[in-house]
C-alpha atoms as a PDB file:
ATOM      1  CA  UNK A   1     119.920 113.919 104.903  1.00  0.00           C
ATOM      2  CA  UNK A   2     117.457 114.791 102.181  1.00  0.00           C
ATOM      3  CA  UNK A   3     115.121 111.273 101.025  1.00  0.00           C
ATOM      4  CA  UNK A   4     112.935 111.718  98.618  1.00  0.00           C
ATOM      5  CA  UNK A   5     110.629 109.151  96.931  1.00  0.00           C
ATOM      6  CA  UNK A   6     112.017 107.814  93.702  1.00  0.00           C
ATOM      7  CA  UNK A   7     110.700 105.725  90.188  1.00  0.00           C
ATOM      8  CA  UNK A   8     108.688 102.836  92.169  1.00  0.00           C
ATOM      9  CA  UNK A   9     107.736 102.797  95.374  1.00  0.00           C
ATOM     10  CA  UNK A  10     110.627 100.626  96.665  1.00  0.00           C
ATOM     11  CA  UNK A  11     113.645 102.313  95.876  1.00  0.00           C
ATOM     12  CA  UNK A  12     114.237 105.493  97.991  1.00  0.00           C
ATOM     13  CA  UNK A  13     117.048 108.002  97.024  1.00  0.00           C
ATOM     14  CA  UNK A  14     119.220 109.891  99.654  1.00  0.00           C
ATOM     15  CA  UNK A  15     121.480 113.293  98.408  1.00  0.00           C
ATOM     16  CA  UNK A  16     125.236 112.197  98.309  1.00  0.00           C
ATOM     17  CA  UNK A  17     125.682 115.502 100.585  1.00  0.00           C
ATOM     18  CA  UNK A  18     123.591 114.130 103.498  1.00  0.00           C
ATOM     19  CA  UNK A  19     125.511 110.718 103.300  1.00  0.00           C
ATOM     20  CA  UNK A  20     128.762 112.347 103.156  1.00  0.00           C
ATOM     21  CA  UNK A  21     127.808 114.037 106.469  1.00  0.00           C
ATOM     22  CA  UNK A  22     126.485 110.801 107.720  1.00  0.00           C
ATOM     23  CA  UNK A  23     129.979 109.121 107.398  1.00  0.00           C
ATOM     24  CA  UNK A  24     132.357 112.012 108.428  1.00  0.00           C
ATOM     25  CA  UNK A  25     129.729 112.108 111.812  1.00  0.00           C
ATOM     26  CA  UNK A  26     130.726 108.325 112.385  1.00  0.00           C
ATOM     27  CA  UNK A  27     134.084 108.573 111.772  1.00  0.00           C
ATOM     28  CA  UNK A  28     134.593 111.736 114.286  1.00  0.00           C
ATOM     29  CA  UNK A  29     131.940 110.363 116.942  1.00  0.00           C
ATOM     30  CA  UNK A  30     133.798 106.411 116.522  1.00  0.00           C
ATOM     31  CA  UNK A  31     137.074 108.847 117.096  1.00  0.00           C
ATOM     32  CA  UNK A  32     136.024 110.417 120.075  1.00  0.00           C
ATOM     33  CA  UNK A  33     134.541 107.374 121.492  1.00  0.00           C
ATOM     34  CA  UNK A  34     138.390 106.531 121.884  1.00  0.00           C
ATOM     35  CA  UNK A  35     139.118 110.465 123.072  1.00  0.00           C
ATOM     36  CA  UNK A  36     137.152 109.965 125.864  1.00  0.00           C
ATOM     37  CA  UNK A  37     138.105 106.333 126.905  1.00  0.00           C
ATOM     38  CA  UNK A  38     141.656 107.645 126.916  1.00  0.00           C
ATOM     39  CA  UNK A  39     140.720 109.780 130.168  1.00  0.00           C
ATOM     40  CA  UNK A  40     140.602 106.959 132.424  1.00  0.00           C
ATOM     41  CA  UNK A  41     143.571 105.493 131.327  1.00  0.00           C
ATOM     42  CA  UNK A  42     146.293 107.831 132.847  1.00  0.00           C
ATOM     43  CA  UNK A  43     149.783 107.386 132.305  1.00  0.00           C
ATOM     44  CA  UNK A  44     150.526 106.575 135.994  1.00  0.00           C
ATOM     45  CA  UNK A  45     152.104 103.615 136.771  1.00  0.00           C
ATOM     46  CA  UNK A  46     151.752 100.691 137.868  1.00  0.00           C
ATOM     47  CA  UNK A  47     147.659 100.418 136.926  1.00  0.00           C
ATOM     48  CA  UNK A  48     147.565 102.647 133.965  1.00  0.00           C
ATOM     49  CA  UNK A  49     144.642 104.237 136.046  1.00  0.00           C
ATOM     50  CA  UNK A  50     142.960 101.238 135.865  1.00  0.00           C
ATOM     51  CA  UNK A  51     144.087  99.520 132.454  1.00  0.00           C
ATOM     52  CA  UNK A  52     145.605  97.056 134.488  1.00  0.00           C
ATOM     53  CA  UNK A  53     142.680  96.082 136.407  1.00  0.00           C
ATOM     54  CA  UNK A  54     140.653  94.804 132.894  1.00  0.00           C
ATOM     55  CA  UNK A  55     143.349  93.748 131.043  1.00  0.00           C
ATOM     56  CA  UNK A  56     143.571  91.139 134.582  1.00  0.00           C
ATOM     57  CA  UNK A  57     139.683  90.590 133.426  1.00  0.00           C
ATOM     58  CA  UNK A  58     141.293  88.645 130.389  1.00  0.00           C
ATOM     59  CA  UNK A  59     142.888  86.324 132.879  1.00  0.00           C
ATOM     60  CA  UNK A  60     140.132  86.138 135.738  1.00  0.00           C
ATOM     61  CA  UNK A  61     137.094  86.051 132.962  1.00  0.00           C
ATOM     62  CA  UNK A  62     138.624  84.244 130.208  1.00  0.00           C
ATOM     63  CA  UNK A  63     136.897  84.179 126.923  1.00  0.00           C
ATOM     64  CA  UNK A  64     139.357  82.443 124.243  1.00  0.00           C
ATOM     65  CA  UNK A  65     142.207  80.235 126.483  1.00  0.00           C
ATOM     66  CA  UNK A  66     145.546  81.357 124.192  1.00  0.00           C
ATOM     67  CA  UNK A  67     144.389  84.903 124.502  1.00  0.00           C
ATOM     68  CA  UNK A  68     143.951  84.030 128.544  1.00  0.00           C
ATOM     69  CA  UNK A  69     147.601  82.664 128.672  1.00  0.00           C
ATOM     70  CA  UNK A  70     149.217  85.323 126.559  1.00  0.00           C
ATOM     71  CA  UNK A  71     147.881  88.294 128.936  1.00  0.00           C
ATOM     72  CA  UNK A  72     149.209  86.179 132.018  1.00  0.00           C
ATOM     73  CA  UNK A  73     152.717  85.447 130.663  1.00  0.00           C
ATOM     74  CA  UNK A  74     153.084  88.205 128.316  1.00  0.00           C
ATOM     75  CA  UNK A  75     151.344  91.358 129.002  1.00  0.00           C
ATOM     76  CA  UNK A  76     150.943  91.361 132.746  1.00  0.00           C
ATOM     77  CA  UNK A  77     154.688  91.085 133.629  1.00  0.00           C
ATOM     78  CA  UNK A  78     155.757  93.590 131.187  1.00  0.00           C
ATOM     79  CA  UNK A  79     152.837  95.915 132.238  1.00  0.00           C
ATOM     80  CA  UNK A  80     154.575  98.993 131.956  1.00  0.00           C
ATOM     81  CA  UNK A  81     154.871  98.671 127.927  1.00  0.00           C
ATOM     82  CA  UNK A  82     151.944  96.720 127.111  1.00  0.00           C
ATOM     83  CA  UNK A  83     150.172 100.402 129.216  1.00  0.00           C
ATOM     84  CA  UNK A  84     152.221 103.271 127.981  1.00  0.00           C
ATOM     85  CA  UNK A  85     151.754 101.079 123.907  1.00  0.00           C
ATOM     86  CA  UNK A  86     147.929 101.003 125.205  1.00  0.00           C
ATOM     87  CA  UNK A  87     147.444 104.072 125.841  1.00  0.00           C
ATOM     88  CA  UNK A  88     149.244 105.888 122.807  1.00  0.00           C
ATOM     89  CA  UNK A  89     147.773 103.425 120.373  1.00  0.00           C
ATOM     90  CA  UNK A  90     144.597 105.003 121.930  1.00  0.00           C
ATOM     91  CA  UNK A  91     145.466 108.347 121.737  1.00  0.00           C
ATOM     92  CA  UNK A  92     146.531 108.196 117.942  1.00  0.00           C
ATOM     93  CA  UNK A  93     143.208 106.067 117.076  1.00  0.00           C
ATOM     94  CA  UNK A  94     141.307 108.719 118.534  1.00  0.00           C
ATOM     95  CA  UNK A  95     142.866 112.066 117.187  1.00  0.00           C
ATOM     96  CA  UNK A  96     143.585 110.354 113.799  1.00  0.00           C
ATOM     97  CA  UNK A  97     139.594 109.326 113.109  1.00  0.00           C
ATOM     98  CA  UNK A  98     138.589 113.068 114.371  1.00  0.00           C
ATOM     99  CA  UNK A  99     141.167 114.350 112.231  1.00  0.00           C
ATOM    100  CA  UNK A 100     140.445 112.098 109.433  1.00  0.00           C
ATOM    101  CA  UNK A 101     143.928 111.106 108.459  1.00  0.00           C
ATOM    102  CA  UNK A 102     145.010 107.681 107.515  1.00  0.00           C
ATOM    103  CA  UNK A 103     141.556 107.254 108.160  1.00  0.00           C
ATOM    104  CA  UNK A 104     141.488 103.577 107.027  1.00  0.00           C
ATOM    105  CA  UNK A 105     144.828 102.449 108.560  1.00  0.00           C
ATOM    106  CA  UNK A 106     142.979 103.625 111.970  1.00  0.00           C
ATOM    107  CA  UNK A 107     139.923 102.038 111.384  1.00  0.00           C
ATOM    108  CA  UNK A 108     141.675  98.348 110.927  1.00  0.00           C
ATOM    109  CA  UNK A 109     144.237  99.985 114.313  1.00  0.00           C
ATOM    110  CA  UNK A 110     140.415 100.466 116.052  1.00  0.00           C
ATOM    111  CA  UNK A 111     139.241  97.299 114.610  1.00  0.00           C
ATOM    112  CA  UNK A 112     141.966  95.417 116.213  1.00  0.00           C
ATOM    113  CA  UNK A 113     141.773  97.368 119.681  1.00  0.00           C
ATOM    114  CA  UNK A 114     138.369  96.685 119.892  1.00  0.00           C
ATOM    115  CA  UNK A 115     139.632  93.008 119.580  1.00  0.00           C
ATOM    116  CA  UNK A 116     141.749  93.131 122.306  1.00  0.00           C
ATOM    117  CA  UNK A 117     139.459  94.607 124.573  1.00  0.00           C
ATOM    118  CA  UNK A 118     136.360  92.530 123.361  1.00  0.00           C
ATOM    119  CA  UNK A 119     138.632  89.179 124.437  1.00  0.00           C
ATOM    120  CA  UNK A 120     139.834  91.077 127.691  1.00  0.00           C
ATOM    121  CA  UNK A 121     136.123  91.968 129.389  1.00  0.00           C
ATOM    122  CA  UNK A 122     133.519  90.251 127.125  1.00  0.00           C
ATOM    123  CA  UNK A 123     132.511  87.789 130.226  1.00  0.00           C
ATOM    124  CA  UNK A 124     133.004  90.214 132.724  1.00  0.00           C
ATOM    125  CA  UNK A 125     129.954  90.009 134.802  1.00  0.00           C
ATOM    126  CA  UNK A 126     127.694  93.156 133.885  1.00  0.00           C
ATOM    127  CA  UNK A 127     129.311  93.877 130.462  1.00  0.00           C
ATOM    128  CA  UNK A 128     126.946  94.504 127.914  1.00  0.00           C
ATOM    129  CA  UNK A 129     128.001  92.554 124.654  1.00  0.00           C
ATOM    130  CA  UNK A 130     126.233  95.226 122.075  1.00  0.00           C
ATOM    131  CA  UNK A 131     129.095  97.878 123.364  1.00  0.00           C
ATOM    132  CA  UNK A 132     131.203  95.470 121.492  1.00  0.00           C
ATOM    133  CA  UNK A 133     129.306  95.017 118.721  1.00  0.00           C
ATOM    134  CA  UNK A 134     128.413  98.515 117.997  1.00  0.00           C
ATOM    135  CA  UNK A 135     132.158  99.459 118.215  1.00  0.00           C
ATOM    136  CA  UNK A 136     133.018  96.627 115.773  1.00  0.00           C
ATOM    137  CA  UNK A 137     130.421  97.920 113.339  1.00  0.00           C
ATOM    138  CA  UNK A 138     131.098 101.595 113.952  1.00  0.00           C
ATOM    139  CA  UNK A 139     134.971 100.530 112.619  1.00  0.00           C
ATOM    140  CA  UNK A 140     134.528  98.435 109.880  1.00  0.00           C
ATOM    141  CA  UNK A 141     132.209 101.560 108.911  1.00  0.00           C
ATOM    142  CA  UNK A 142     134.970 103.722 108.670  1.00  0.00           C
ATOM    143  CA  UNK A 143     136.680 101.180 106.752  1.00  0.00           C
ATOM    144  CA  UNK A 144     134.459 100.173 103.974  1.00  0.00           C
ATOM    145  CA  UNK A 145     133.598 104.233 103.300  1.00  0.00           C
ATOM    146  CA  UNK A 146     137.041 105.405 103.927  1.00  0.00           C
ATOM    147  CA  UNK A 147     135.335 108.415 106.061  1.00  0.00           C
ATOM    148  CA  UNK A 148     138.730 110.495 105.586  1.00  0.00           C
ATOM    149  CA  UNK A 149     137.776 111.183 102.115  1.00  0.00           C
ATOM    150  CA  UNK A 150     134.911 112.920 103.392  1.00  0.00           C
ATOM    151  CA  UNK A 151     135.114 116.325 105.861  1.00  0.00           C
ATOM    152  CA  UNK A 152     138.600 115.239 106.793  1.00  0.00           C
ATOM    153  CA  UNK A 153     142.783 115.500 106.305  1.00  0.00           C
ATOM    154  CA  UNK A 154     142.466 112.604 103.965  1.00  0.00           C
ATOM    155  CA  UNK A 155     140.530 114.412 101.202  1.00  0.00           C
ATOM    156  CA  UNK A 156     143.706 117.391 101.146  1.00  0.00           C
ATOM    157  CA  UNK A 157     145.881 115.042 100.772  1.00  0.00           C
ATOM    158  CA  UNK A 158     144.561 112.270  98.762  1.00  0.00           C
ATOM    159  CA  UNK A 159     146.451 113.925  95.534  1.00  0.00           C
ATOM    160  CA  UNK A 160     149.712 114.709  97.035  1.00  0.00           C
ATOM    161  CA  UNK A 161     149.585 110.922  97.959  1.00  0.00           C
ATOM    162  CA  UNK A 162     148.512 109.893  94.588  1.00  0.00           C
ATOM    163  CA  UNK A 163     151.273 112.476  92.816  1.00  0.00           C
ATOM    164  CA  UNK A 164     154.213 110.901  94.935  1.00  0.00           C
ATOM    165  CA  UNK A 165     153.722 107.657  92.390  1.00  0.00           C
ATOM    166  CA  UNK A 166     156.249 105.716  95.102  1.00  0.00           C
ATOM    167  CA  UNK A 167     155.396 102.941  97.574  1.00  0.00           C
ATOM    168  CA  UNK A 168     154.927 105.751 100.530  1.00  0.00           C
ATOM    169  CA  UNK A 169     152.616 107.404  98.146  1.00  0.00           C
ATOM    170  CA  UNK A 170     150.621 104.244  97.465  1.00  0.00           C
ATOM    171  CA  UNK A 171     150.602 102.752 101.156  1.00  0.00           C
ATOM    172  CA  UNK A 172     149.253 106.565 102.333  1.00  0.00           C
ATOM    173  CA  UNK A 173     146.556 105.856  99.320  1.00  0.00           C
ATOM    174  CA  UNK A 174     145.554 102.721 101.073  1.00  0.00           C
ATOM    175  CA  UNK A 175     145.526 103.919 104.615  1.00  0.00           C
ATOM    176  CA  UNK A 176     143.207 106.522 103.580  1.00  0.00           C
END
């Protein structure tokens, strides 16, 4: 990114390119933060490789009560789709933000994940609240800059979308 001094010493003045690479960079690195995730979460049952073990975390380290009760009467006893509904919502979220595509339907999809998950091991001893954080920030992000538009599927498509002139054509305006 190129900065370069600019009319009073305060104000500093960075080349559109540099920020455009800046934003397509988070949105693909955000994307593949949920790539990689995915790995541990296989699609074997009964655990999800695992999923099953910190979703329980919600229950055993509880950090809002009606979240607490929901995972114990809701998700835990119908395991099987609350896993396989985890894991592709996972798998889109990441491939879509790489891909740029729909790019700001995913964020608020990654936004909300990162909800879930946040409420399901936040007081797990050892968990490091800034992971959190960081993966909050890294969504909304994507969000406010609508990081599709830049180096991704989004920007091709953006006037197709806007030439349709119908509500699919409008909501796939939005999501990008």
């Amino acid at each position: 990114m190129a900065i370069s001094v600019a009319h009073t010493p305060h104000e500093v003045q960075t080349s559109t390119q540099g920020v455009r690479w800046l934003v397509t960079a988070v949105r693909v690195i955000t994307g593949m933060l949920w790539v990689q995730n995915v790995s541990w979460k296989t699609p074997r049952l009964p655990d999800y490789g695992g999923l099953r073990m910190w979703t329980q975390d919600a229950v055993d380290h509880p950090v809002l009560a009606p979240y607490s009760f929901l995972v114990q009467h809701v998700v835990l006893p119908g395991f099987p789709l609350f896993g396989a509904l985890a894991l592709a919502a996972e798998i889109l979220l990441g491939a879509f933000l790489v891909v740029g595509l729909a790019t700001r339907f995913w964020a608020v999809v990654g936004i909300a994940q990162t909800l879930v998950i946040t409420l399901s091991a936040l007081y797990v001893p050892g968990e490091w609240f800034w992971s959190y954080a960081l993966m909050f920030v890294a969504h909304f992000a994507v969000l406010a800059t609508a990081a599709g538009r830049f180096g991704g599927v989004d920007a091709v498509l953006r006037p197709r979308w806007a030439a349709r002139g119908d509500r699919l054509g409008r909501f796939l305006l939005l999501a990008s």
